[in-house]
C-alpha atoms as a PDB file:
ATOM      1  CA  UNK A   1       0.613   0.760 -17.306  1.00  0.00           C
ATOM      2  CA  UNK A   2       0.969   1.918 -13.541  1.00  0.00           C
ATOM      3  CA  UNK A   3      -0.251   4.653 -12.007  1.00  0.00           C
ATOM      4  CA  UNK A   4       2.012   6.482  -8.951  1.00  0.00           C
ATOM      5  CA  UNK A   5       4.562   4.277 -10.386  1.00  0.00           C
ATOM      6  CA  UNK A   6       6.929   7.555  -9.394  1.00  0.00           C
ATOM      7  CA  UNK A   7       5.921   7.067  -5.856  1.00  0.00           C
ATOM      8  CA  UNK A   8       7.960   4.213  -3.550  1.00  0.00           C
ATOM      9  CA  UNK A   9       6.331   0.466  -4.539  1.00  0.00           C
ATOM     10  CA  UNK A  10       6.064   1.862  -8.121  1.00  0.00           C
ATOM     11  CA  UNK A  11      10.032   2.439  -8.007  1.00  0.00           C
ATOM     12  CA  UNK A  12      10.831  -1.237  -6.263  1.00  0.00           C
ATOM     13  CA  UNK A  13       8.391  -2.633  -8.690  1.00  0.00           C
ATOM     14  CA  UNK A  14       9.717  -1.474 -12.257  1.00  0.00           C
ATOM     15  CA  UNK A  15      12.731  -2.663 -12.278  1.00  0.00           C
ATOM     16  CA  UNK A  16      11.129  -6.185 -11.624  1.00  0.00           C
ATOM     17  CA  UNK A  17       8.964  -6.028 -14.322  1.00  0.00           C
ATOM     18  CA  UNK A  18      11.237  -4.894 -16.909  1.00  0.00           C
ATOM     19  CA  UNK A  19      13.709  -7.863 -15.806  1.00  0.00           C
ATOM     20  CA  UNK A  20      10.493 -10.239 -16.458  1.00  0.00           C
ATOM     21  CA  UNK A  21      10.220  -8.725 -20.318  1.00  0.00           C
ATOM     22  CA  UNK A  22       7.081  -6.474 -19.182  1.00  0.00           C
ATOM     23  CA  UNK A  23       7.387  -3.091 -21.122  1.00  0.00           C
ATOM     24  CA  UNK A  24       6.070  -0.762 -18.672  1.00  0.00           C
ATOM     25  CA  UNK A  25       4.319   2.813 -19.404  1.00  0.00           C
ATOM     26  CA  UNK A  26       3.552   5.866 -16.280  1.00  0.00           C
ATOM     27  CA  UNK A  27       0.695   7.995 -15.623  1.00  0.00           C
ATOM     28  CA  UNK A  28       2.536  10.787 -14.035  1.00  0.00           C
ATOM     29  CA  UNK A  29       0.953  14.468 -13.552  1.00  0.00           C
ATOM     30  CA  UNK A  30       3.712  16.190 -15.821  1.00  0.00           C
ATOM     31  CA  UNK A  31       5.449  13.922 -19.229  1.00  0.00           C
ATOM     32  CA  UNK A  32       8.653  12.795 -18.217  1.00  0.00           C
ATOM     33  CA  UNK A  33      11.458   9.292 -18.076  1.00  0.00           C
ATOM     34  CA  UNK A  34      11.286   7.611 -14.431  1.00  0.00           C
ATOM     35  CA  UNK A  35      13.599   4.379 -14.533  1.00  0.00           C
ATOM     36  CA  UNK A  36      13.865   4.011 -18.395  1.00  0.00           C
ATOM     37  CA  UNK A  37      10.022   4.664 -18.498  1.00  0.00           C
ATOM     38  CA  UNK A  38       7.896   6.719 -20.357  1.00  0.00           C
ATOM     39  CA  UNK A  39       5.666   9.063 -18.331  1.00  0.00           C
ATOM     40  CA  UNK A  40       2.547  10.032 -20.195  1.00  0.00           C
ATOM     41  CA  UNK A  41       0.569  12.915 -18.488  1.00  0.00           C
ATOM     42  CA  UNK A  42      -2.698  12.896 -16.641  1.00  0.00           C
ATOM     43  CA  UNK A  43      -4.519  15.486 -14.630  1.00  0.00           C
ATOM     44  CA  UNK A  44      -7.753  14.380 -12.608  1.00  0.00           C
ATOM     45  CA  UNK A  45      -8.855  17.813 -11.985  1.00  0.00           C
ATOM     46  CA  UNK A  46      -9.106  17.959 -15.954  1.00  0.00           C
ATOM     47  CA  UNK A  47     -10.635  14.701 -16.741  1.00  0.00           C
ATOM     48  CA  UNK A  48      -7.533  14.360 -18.842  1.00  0.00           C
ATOM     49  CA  UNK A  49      -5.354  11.038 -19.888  1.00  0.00           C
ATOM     50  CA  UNK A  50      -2.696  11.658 -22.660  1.00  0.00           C
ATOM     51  CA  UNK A  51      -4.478   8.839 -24.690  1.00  0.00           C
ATOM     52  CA  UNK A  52      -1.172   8.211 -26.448  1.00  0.00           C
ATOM     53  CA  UNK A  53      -0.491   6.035 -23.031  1.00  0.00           C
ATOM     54  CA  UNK A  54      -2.610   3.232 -23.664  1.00  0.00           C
ATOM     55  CA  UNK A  55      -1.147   1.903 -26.830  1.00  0.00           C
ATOM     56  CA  UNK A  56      -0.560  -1.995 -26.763  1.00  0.00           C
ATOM     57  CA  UNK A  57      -1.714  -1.517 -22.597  1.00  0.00           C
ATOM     58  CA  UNK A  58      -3.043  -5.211 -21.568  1.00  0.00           C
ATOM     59  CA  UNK A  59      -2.575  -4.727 -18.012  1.00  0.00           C
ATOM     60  CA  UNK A  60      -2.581  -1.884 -15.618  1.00  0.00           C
ATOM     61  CA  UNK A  61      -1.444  -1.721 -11.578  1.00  0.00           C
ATOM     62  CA  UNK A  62      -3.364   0.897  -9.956  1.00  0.00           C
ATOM     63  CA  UNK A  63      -0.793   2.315  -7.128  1.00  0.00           C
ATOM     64  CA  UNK A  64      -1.692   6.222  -7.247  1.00  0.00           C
ATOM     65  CA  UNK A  65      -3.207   7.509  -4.054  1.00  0.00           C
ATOM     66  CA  UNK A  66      -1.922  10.623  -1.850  1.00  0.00           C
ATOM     67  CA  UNK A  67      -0.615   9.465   2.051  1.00  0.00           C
ATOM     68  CA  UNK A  68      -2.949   8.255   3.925  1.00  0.00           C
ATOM     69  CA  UNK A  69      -0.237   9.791   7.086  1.00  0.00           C
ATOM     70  CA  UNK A  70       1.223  12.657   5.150  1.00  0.00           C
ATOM     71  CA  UNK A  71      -1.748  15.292   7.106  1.00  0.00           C
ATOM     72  CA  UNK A  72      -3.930  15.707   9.787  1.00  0.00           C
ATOM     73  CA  UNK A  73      -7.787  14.334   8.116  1.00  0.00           C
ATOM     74  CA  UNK A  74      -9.232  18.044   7.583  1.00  0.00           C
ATOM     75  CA  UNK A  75     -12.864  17.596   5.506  1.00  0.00           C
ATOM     76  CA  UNK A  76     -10.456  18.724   2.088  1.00  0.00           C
ATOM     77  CA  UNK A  77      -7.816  16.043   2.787  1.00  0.00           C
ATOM     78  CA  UNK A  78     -10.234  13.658   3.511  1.00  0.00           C
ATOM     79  CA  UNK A  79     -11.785  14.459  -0.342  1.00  0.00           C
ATOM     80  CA  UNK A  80      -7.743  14.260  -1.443  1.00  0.00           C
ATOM     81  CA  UNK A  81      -7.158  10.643  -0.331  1.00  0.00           C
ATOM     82  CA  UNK A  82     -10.764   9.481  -1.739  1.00  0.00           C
ATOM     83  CA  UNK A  83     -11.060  10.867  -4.910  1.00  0.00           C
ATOM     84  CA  UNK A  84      -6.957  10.673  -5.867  1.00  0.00           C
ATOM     85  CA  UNK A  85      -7.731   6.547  -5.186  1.00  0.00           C
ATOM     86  CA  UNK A  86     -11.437   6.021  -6.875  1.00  0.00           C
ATOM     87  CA  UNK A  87     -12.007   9.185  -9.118  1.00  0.00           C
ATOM     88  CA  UNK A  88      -8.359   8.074 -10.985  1.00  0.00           C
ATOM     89  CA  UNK A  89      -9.985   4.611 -10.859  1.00  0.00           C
ATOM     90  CA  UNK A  90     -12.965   5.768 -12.623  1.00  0.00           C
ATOM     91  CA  UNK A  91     -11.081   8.052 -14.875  1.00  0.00           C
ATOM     92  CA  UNK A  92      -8.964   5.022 -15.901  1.00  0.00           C
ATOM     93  CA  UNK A  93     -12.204   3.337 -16.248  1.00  0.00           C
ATOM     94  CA  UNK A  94     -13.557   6.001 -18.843  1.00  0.00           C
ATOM     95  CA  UNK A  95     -10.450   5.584 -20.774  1.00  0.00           C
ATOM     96  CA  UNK A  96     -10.453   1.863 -21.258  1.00  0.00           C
ATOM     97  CA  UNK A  97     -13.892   1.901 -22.370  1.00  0.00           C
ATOM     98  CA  UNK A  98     -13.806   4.938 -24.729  1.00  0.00           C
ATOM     99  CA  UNK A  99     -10.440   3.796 -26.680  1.00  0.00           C
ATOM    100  CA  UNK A 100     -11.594  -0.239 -26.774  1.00  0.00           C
ATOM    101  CA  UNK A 101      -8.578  -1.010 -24.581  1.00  0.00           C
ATOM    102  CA  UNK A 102      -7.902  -4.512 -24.940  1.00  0.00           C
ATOM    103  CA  UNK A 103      -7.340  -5.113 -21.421  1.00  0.00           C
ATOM    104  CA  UNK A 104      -6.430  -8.523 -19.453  1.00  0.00           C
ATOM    105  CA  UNK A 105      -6.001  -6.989 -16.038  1.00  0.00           C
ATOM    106  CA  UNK A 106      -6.741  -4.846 -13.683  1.00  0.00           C
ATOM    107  CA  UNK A 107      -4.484  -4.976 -10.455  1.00  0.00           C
ATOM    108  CA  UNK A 108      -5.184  -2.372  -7.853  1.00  0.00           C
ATOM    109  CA  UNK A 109      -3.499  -1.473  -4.178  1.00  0.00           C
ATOM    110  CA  UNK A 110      -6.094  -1.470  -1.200  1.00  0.00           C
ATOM    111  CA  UNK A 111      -4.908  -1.180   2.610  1.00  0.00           C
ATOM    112  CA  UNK A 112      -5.211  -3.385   5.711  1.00  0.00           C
ATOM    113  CA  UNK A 113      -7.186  -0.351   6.688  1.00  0.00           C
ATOM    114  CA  UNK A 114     -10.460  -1.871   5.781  1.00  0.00           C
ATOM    115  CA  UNK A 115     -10.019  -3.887   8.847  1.00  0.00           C
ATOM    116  CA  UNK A 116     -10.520  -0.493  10.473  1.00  0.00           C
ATOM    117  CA  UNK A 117      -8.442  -0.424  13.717  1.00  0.00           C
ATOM    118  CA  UNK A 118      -9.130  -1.980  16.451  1.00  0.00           C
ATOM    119  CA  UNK A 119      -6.662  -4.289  18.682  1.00  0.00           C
ATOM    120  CA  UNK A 120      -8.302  -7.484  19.494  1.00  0.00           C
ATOM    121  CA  UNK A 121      -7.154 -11.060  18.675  1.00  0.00           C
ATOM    122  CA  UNK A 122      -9.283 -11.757  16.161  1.00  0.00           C
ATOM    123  CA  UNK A 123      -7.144 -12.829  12.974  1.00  0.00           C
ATOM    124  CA  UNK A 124      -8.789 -10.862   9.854  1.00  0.00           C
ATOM    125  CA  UNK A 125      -8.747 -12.619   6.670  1.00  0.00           C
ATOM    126  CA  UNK A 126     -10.132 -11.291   3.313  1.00  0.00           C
ATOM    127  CA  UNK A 127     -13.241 -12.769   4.232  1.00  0.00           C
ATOM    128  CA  UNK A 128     -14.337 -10.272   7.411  1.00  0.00           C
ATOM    129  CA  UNK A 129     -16.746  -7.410   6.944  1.00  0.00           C
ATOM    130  CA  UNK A 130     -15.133  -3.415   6.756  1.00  0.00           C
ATOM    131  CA  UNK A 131     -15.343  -1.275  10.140  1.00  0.00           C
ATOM    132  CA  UNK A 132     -17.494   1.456  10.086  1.00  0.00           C
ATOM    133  CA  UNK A 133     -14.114   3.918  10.161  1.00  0.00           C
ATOM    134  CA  UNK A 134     -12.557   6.552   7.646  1.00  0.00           C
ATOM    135  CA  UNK A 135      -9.546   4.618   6.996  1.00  0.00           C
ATOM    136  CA  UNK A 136     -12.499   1.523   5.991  1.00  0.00           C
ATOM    137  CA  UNK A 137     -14.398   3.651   3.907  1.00  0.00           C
ATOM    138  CA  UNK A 138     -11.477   4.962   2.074  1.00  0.00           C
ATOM    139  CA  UNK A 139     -10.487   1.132   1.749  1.00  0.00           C
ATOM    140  CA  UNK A 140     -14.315  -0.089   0.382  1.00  0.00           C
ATOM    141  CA  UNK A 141     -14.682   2.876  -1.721  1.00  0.00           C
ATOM    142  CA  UNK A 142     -11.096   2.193  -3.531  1.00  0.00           C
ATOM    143  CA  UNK A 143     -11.894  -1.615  -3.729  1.00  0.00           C
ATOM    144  CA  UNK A 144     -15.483  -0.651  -5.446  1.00  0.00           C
ATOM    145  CA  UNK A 145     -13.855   1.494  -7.931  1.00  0.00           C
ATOM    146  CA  UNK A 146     -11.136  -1.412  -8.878  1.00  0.00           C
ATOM    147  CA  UNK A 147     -14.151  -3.614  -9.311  1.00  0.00           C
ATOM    148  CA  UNK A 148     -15.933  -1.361 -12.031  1.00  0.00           C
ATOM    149  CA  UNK A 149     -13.288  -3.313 -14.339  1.00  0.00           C
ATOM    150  CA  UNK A 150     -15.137  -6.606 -13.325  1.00  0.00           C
ATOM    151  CA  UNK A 151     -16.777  -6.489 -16.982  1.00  0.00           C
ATOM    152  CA  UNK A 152     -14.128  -5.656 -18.693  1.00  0.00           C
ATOM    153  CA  UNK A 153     -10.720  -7.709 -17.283  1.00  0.00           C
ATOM    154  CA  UNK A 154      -9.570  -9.791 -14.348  1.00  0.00           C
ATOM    155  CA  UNK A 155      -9.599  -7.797 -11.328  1.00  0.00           C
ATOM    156  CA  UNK A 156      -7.120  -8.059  -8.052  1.00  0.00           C
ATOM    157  CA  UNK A 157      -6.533  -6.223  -4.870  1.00  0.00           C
ATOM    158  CA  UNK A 158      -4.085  -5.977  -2.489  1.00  0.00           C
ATOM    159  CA  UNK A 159      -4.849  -4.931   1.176  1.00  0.00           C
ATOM    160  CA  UNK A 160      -1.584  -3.755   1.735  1.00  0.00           C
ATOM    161  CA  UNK A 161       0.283  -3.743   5.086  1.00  0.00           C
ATOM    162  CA  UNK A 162       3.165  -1.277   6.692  1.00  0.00           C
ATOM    163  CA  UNK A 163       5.711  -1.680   3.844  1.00  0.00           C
ATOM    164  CA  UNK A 164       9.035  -1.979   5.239  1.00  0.00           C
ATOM    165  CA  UNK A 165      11.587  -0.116   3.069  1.00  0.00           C
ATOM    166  CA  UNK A 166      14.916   1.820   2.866  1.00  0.00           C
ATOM    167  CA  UNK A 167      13.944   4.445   0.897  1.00  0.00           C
ATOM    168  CA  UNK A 168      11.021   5.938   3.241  1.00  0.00           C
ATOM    169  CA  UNK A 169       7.666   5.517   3.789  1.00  0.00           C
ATOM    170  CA  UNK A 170       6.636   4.098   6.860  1.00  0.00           C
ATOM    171  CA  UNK A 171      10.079   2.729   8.526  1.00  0.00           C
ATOM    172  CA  UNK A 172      11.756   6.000   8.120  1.00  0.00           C
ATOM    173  CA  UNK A 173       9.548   7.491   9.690  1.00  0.00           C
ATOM    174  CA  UNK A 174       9.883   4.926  12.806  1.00  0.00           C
ATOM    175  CA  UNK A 175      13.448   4.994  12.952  1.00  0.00           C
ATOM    176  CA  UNK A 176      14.538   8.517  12.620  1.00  0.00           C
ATOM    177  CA  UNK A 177      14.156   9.170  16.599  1.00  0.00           C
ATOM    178  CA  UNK A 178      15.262   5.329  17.514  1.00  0.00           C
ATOM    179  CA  UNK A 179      18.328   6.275  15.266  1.00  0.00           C
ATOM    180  CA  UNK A 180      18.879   9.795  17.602  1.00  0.00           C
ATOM    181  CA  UNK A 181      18.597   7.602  20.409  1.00  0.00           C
ATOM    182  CA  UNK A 182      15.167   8.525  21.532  1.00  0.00           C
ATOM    183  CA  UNK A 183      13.217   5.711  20.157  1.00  0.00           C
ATOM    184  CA  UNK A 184       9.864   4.589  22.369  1.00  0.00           C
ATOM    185  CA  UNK A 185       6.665   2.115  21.224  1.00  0.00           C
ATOM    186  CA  UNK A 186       3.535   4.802  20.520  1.00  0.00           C
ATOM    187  CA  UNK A 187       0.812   4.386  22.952  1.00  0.00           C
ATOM    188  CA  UNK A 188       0.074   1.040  24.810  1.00  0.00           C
ATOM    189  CA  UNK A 189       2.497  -0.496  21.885  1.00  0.00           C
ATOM    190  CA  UNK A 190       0.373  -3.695  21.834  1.00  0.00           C
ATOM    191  CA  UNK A 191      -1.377  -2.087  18.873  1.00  0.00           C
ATOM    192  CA  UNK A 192      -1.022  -4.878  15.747  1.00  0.00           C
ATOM    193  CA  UNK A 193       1.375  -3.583  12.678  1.00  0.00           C
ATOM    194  CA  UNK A 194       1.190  -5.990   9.991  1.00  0.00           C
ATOM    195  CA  UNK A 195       4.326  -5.396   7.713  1.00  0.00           C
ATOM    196  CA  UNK A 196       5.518  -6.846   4.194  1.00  0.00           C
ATOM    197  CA  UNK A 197       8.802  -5.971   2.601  1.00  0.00           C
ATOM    198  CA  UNK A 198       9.089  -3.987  -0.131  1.00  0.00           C
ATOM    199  CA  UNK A 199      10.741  -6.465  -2.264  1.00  0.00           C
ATOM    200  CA  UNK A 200       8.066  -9.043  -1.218  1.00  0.00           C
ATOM    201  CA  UNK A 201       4.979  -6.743  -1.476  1.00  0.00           C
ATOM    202  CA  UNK A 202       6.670  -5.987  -5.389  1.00  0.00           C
ATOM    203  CA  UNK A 203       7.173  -9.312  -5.693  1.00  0.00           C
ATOM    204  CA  UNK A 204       3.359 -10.331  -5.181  1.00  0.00           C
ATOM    205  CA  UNK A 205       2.667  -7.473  -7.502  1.00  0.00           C
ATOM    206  CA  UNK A 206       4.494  -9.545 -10.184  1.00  0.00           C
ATOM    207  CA  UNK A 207       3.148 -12.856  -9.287  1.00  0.00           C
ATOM    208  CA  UNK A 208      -0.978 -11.762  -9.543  1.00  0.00           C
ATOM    209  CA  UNK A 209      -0.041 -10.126 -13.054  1.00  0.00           C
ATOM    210  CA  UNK A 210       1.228 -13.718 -14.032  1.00  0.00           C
ATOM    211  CA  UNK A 211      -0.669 -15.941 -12.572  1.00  0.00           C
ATOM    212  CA  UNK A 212      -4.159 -15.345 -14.156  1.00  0.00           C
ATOM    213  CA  UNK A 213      -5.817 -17.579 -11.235  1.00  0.00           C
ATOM    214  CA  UNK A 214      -5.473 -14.544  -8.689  1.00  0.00           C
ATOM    215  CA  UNK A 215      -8.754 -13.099  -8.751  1.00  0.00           C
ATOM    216  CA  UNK A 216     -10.404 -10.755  -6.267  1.00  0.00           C
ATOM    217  CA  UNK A 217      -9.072  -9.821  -3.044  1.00  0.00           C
ATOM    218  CA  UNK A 218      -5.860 -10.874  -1.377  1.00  0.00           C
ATOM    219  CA  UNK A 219      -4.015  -9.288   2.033  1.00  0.00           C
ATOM    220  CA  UNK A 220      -0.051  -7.993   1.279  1.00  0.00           C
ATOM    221  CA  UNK A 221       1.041  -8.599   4.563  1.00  0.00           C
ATOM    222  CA  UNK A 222       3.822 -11.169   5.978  1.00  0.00           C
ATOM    223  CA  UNK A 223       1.408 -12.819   8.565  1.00  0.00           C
ATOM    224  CA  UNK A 224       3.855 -12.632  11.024  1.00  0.00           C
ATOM    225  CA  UNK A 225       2.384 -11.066  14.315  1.00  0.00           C
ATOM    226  CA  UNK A 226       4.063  -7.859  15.087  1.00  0.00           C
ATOM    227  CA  UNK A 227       2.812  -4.987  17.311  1.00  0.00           C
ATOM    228  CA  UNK A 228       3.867  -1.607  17.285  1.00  0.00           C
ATOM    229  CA  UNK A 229       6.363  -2.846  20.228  1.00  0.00           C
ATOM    230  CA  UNK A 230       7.579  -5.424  18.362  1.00  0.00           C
ATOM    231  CA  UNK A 231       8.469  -3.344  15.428  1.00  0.00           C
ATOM    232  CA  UNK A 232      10.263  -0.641  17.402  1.00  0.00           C
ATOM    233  CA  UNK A 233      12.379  -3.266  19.623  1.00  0.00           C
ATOM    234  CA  UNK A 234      13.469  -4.572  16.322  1.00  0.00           C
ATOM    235  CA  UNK A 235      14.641  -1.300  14.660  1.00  0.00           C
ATOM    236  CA  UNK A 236      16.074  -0.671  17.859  1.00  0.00           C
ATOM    237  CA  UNK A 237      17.928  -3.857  18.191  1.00  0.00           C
ATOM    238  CA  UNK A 238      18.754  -3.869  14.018  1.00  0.00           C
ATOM    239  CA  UNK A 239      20.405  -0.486  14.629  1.00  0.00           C
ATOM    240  CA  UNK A 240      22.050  -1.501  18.434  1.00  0.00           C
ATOM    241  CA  UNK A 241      20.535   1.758  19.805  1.00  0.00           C
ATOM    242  CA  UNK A 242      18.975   1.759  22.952  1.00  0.00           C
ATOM    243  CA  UNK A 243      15.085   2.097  23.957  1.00  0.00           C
ATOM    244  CA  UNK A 244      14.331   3.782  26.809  1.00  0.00           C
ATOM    245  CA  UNK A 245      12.110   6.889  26.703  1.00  0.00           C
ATOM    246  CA  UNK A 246       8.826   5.781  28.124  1.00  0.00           C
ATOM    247  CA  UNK A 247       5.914   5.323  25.686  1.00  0.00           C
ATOM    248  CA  UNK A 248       4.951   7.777  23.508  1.00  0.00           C
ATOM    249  CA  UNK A 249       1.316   9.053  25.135  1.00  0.00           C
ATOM    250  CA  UNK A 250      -1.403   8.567  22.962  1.00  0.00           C
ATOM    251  CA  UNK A 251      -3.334  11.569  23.847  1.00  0.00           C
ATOM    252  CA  UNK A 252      -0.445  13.480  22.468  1.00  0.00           C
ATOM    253  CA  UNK A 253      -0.544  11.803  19.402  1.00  0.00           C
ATOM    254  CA  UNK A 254      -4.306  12.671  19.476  1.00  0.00           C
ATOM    255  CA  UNK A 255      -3.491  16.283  20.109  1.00  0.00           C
ATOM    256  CA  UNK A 256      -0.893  16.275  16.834  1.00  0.00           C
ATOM    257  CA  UNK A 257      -2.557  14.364  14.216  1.00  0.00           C
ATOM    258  CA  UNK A 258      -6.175  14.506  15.418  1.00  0.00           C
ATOM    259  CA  UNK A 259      -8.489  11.299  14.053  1.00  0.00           C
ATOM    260  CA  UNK A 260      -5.574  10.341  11.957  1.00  0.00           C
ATOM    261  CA  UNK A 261      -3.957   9.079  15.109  1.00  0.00           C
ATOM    262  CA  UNK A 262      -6.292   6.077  14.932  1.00  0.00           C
ATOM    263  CA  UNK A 263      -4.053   4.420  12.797  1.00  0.00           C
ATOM    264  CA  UNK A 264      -0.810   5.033  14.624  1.00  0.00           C
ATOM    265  CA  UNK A 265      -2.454   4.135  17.927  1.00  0.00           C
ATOM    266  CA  UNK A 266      -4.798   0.791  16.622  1.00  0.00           C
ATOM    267  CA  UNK A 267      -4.030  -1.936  14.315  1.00  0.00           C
ATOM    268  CA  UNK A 268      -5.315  -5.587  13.376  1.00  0.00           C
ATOM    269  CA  UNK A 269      -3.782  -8.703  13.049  1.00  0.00           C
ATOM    270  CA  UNK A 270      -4.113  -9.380   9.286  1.00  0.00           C
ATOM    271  CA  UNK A 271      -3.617 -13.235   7.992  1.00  0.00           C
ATOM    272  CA  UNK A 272      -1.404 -13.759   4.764  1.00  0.00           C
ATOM    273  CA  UNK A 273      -3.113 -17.297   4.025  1.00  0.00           C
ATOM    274  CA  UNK A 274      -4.858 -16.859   1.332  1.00  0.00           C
ATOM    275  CA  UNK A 275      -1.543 -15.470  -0.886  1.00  0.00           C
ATOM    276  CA  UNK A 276       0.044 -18.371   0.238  1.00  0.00           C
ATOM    277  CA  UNK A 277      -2.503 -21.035  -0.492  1.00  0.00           C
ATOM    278  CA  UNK A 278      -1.808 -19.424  -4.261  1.00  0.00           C
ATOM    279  CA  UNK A 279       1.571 -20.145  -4.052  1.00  0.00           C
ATOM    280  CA  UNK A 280       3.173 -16.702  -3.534  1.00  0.00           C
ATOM    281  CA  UNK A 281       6.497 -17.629  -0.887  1.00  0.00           C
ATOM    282  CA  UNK A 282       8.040 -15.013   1.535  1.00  0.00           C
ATOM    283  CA  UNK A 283      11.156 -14.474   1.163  1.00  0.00           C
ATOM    284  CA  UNK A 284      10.928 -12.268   4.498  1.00  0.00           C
ATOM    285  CA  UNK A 285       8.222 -13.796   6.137  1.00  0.00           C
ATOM    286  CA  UNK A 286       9.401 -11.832   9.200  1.00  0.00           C
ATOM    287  CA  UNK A 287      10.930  -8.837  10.916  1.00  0.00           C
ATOM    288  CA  UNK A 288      14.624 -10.081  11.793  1.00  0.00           C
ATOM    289  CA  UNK A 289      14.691 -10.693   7.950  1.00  0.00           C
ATOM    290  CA  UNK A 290      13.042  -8.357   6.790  1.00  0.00           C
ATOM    291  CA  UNK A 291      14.790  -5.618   9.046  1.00  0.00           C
ATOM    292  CA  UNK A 292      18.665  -7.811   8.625  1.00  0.00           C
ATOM    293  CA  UNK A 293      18.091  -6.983   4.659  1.00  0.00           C
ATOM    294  CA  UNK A 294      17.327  -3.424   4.728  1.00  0.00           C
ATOM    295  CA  UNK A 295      19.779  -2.678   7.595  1.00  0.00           C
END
């Protein structure tokens, strides 16, 4: 079972389950097919699960969460991108227990977020304490909610990273003006952006189902050290358009977005060694191929 499996990573990772002889079942909030899936209903605001969905479920990958970037934090959003992460979590939760689910694993996203976002050289591992930010508590709260399952299953999160992808999210929203020829690194630009590809971050996805020694927490990021500079030249260079608009100020971005701009303007570097010490392999372990595949 996945939840948001309509939403980007859900659509990359399908198709890569169903080619490894997973049979793979939605939570969507209407009934409908999504990729040769079935899409059973659920509503949060109801309590409500179509309990039909859980028939023969062993595993599920918790992905449903709204944007963390898609508005400006007002005190209602802010209850949006809490409670559609840890009150599906719990609801989930309910579920499982009530029907005698017969669960092996629980496998939910996180974000690099829990870092919080400050620029300093320090290399954050799984390891480090959470900052005292929003984004953190958003990140700990989510993580505490995948961990009710504790009794019940294996559990695994992934801190994920900027996911680099074709098909939107985070990279179309970065390349759009480089692409009209107005492209410019956001604030100072030294500002840490840890990416993964989408294949890659779908890929790890697929390898913590399997391999029942992934337990706990684990970072979804490349490890490669990339600012918000380094990201931009690349697009720039991947797409031979030219950069040069001066920085984009930060107290504008401040102005627009409000404390959301925290995580357009900060960032940590995030370490990918303790995937790798499990055995997961890169196959674009950095920008030029991450960026050369998707362009």
């Amino acid at each position: 079972m996945i939840t948001g499996g309509t939403g980007l990573i859900g659509s990359h990772l399908i198709p890569i389950l169903k080619e490894r002889g997973y049979q793979v079942v939605l939570l969507s909030r209407r009934e409908q097919m999504h990729l040769g899936c079935k899409a059973f209903e659920w509503d949060l605001d109801k309590n409500y699960i179509d309990e039909n969905a859980f028939e023969g479920v062993t595993r599920i990958i918790h992905l449903a969460g709204a944007g963390i970037a898609d508005k400006r934090w007002t005190d209602s959003r802010k209850k949006v991108l809490v409670n559609s992460r840890v009150k599906s979590a719990e609801l989930l939760l309910n579920y499982v227990r009530e029907k005698s689910v017969g669960l092996k694993s629980f496998i939910s996203a996180s974000g690099i977020g829990y870092y919080g976002t400050s620029t300093t050289e320090h290399v954050f591992t799984e390891s480090d304490p959470p900052a005292d930010e929003f984004v953190s508590e958003i990140c700990v709260e989510w993580e505490a909610a995948a961990d009710q399952f504790s009794d019940i299953c294996r559990v695994v999160k992934l801190r994920t990273g900027v996911v680099l992808s074709a098909d939107g999210g985070a990279l179309e929203k970065l390349s759009k003006p480089i692409k009209l020829g107005f492209g410019a690194p956001i604030g100072s630009g030294n500002q840490y952006m840890p990416c993964i590809h989408i294949k890659d971050l779908c890929m790890m996805y697929a390898y913590v189902l399997k391999n029942e020694s992934a337990n706990g927490v684990y970072n979804a990021v490349s490890g490669q050290k990339s600012t918000n500079k380094d990201l931009t030249k690349a697009v720039a260079d991947e797409l031979n358009k030219p950069l040069w608009l001066p920085n984009v100020p930060g107290f504008a971005l401040k102005l627009v977005f409000g404390e959301m701009s925290k995580i357009l303007l900060g960032g940590s570097h995030v370490s990918a060694e303790k995937i790798k010490s499990l055995g997961f392999e890169f196959e674009f372990p950095t920008l030029k191929t991450a960026l050369s595949e998707i362009y």
